[in-house]
Protein backbone atom coordinates (compact mmCIF):
# COMPACT_ATOMS: atom_id res chain seq x y z
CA UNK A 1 130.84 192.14 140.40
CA UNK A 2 130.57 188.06 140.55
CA UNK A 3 126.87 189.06 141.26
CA UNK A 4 126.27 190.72 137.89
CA UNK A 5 128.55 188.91 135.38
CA UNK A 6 126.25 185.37 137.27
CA UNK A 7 123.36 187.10 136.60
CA UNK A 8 124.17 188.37 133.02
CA UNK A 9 125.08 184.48 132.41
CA UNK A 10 121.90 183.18 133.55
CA UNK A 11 119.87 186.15 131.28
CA UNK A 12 121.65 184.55 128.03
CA UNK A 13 120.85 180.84 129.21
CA UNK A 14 117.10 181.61 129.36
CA UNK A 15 116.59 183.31 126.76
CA UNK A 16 118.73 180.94 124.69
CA UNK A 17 116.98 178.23 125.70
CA UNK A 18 113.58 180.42 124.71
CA UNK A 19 114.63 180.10 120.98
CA UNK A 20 113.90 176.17 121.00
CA UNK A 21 110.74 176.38 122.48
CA UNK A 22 107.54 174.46 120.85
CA UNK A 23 106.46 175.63 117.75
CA UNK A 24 102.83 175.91 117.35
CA UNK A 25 102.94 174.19 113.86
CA UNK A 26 103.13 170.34 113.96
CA UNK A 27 104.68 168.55 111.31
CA UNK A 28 101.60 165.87 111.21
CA UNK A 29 99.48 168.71 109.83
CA UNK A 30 99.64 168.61 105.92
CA UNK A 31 99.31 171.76 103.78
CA UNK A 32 96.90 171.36 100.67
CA UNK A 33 99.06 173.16 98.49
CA UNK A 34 101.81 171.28 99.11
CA UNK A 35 99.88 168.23 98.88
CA UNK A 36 98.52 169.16 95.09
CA UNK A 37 102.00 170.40 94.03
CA UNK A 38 103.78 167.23 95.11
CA UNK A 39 101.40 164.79 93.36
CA UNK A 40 101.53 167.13 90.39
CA UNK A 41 105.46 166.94 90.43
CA UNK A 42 104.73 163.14 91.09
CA UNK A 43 102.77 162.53 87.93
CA UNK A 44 105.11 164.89 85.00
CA UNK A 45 108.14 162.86 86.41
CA UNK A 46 105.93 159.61 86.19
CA UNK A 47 105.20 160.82 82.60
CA UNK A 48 108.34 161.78 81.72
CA UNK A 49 109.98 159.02 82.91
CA UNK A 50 107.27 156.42 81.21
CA UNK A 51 108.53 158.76 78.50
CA UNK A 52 112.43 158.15 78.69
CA UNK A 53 111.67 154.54 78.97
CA UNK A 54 110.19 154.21 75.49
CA UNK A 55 113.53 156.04 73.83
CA UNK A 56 115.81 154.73 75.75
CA UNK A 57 118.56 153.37 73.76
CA UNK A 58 121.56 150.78 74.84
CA UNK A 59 124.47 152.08 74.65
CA UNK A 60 127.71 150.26 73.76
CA UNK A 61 131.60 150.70 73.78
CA UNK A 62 133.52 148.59 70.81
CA UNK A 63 137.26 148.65 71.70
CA UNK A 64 139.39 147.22 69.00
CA UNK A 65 143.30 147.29 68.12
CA UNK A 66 146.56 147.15 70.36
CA UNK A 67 147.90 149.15 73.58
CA UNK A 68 151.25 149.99 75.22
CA UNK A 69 151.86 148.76 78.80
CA UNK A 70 154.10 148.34 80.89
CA UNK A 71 153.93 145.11 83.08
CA UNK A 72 155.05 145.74 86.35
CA UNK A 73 154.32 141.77 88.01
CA UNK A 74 153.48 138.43 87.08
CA UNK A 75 150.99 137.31 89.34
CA UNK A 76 152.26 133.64 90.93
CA UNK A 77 150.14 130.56 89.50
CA UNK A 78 147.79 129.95 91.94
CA UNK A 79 146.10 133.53 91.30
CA UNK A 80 145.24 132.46 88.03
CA UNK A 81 143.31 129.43 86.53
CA UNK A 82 145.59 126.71 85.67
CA UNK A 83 147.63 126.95 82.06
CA UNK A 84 146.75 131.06 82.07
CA UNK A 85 149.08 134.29 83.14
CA UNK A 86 147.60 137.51 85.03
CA UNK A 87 149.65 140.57 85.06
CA UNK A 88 149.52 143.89 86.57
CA UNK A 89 150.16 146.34 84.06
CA UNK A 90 149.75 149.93 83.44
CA UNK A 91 149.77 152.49 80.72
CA UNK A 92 151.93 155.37 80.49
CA UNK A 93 151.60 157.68 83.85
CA UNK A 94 148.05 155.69 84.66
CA UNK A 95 146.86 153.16 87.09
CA UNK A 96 147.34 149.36 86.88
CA UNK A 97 145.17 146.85 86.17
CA UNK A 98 145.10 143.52 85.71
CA UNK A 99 145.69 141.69 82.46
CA UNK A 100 144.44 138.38 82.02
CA UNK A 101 146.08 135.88 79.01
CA UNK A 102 144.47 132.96 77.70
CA UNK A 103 147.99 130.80 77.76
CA UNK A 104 150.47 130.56 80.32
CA UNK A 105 153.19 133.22 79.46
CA UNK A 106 155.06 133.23 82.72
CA UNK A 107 158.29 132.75 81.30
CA UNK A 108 157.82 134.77 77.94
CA UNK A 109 156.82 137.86 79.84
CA UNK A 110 159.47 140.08 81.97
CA UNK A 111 158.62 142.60 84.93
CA UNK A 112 159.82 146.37 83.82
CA UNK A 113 159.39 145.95 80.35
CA UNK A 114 157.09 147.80 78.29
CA UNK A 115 155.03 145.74 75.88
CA UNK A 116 152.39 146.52 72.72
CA UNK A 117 149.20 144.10 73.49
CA UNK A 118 147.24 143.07 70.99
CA UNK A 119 143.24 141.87 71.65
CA UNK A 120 140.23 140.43 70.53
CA UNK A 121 138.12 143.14 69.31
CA UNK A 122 135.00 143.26 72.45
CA UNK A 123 132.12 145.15 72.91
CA UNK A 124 130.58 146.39 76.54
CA UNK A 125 127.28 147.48 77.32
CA UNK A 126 127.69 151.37 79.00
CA UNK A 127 125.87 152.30 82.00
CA UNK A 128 124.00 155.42 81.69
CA UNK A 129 125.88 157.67 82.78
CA UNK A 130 129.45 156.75 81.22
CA UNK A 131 130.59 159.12 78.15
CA UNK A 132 134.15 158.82 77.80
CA UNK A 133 135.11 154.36 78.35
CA UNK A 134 138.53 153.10 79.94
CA UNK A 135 139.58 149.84 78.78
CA UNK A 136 141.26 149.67 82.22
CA UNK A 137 137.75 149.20 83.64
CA UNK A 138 136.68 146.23 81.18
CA UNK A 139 140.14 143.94 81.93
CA UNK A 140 138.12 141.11 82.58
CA UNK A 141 137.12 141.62 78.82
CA UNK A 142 140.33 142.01 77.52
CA UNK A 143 141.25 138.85 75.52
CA UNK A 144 144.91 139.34 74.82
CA UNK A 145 146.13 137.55 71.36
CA UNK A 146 149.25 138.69 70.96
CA UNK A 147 152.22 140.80 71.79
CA UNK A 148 155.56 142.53 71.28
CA UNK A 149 158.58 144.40 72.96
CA UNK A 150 157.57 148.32 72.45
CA UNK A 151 159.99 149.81 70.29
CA UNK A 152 161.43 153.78 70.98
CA UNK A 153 158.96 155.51 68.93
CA UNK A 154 155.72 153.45 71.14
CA UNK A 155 157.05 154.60 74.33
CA UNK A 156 155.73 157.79 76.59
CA UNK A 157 153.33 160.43 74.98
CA UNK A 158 153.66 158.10 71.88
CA UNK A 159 152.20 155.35 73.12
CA UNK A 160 149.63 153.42 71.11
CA UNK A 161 146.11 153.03 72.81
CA UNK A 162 143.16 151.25 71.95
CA UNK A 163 140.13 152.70 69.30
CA UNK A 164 137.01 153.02 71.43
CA UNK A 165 134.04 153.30 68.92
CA UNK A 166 130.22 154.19 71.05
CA UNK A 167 127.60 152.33 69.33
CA UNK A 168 123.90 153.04 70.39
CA UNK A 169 121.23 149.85 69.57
């Protein structure tokens, strides 16, 4: 019985191992019609792409007006250039980011509190394939002027956020 079930074994090795045997085609040999339809394919995306270039338009993002965050730390001096605060804050139920002022507000600010941030109106250039902007990406752009405690009605769902306008040049 070992007999058979050794011999059975070695019938399924060799003819498993016949399945990767040489093929006759080699991949060095090139067929013409593959050839012709590749550069074909080559030259319309050429074209089409010589084509994209000449309407291609910039796109930009305008954000403008005040946001509600809460800051949850005040970075210690020495992570920020002297006379000038960084914060980690985050909007309602989002990620943090970092918040850059142009004064030193160290002592103004306080961890846990929500705030309403008012900016500099700024304007990014969009890579190509961005359609919907977070100012959370652009903080280093972010120019805070001013801000206030967040009253009742600013807090949660009702927080305010930023107008994003998309302006194509």
């Amino acid at each position: 019985m070992k007999k058979i079930i050794a011999m059975v074994l070695c019938l399924v090795l060799v003819f498993s191992l016949a399945g990767c045997g040489n093929n006759d085609q080699s991949s060095d040999t090139h067929d013409a019609n593959y050839e012709e339809g590749y550069t074909a394919g080559y030259e319309v995306g050429y074209n089409d792409g010589k084509q994209q270039m000449a309407e291609n338009k910039k796109y930009f993002a305008q954000f403008s007006g005040s946001f509600t965050a809460s800051v949850e730390q005040l970075l210690p001096d020495y992570f920020a250039l002297p006379g000038k605060t960084i914060a980690v804050v985050h909007f309602f139920q989002d990620k943090p980011f970092l918040l850059r002022f142009q004064e030193d507000m160290t002592g103004k600010l306080v961890e846990g509190t929500v705030y309403v941030f008012e900016f500099k109106t700024f304007e990014v250039e969009l890579p190509a394939d961005e359609e919907n902007p977070d100012i959370s990406d652009y903080m280093y752009s972010i120019d805070v002027t001013n801000y206030r405690v967040a009253e009742d009605s600013e807090l949660g769902l009702d927080s305010i956020t930023p107008t994003v306008e998309i302006i194509s040049k």
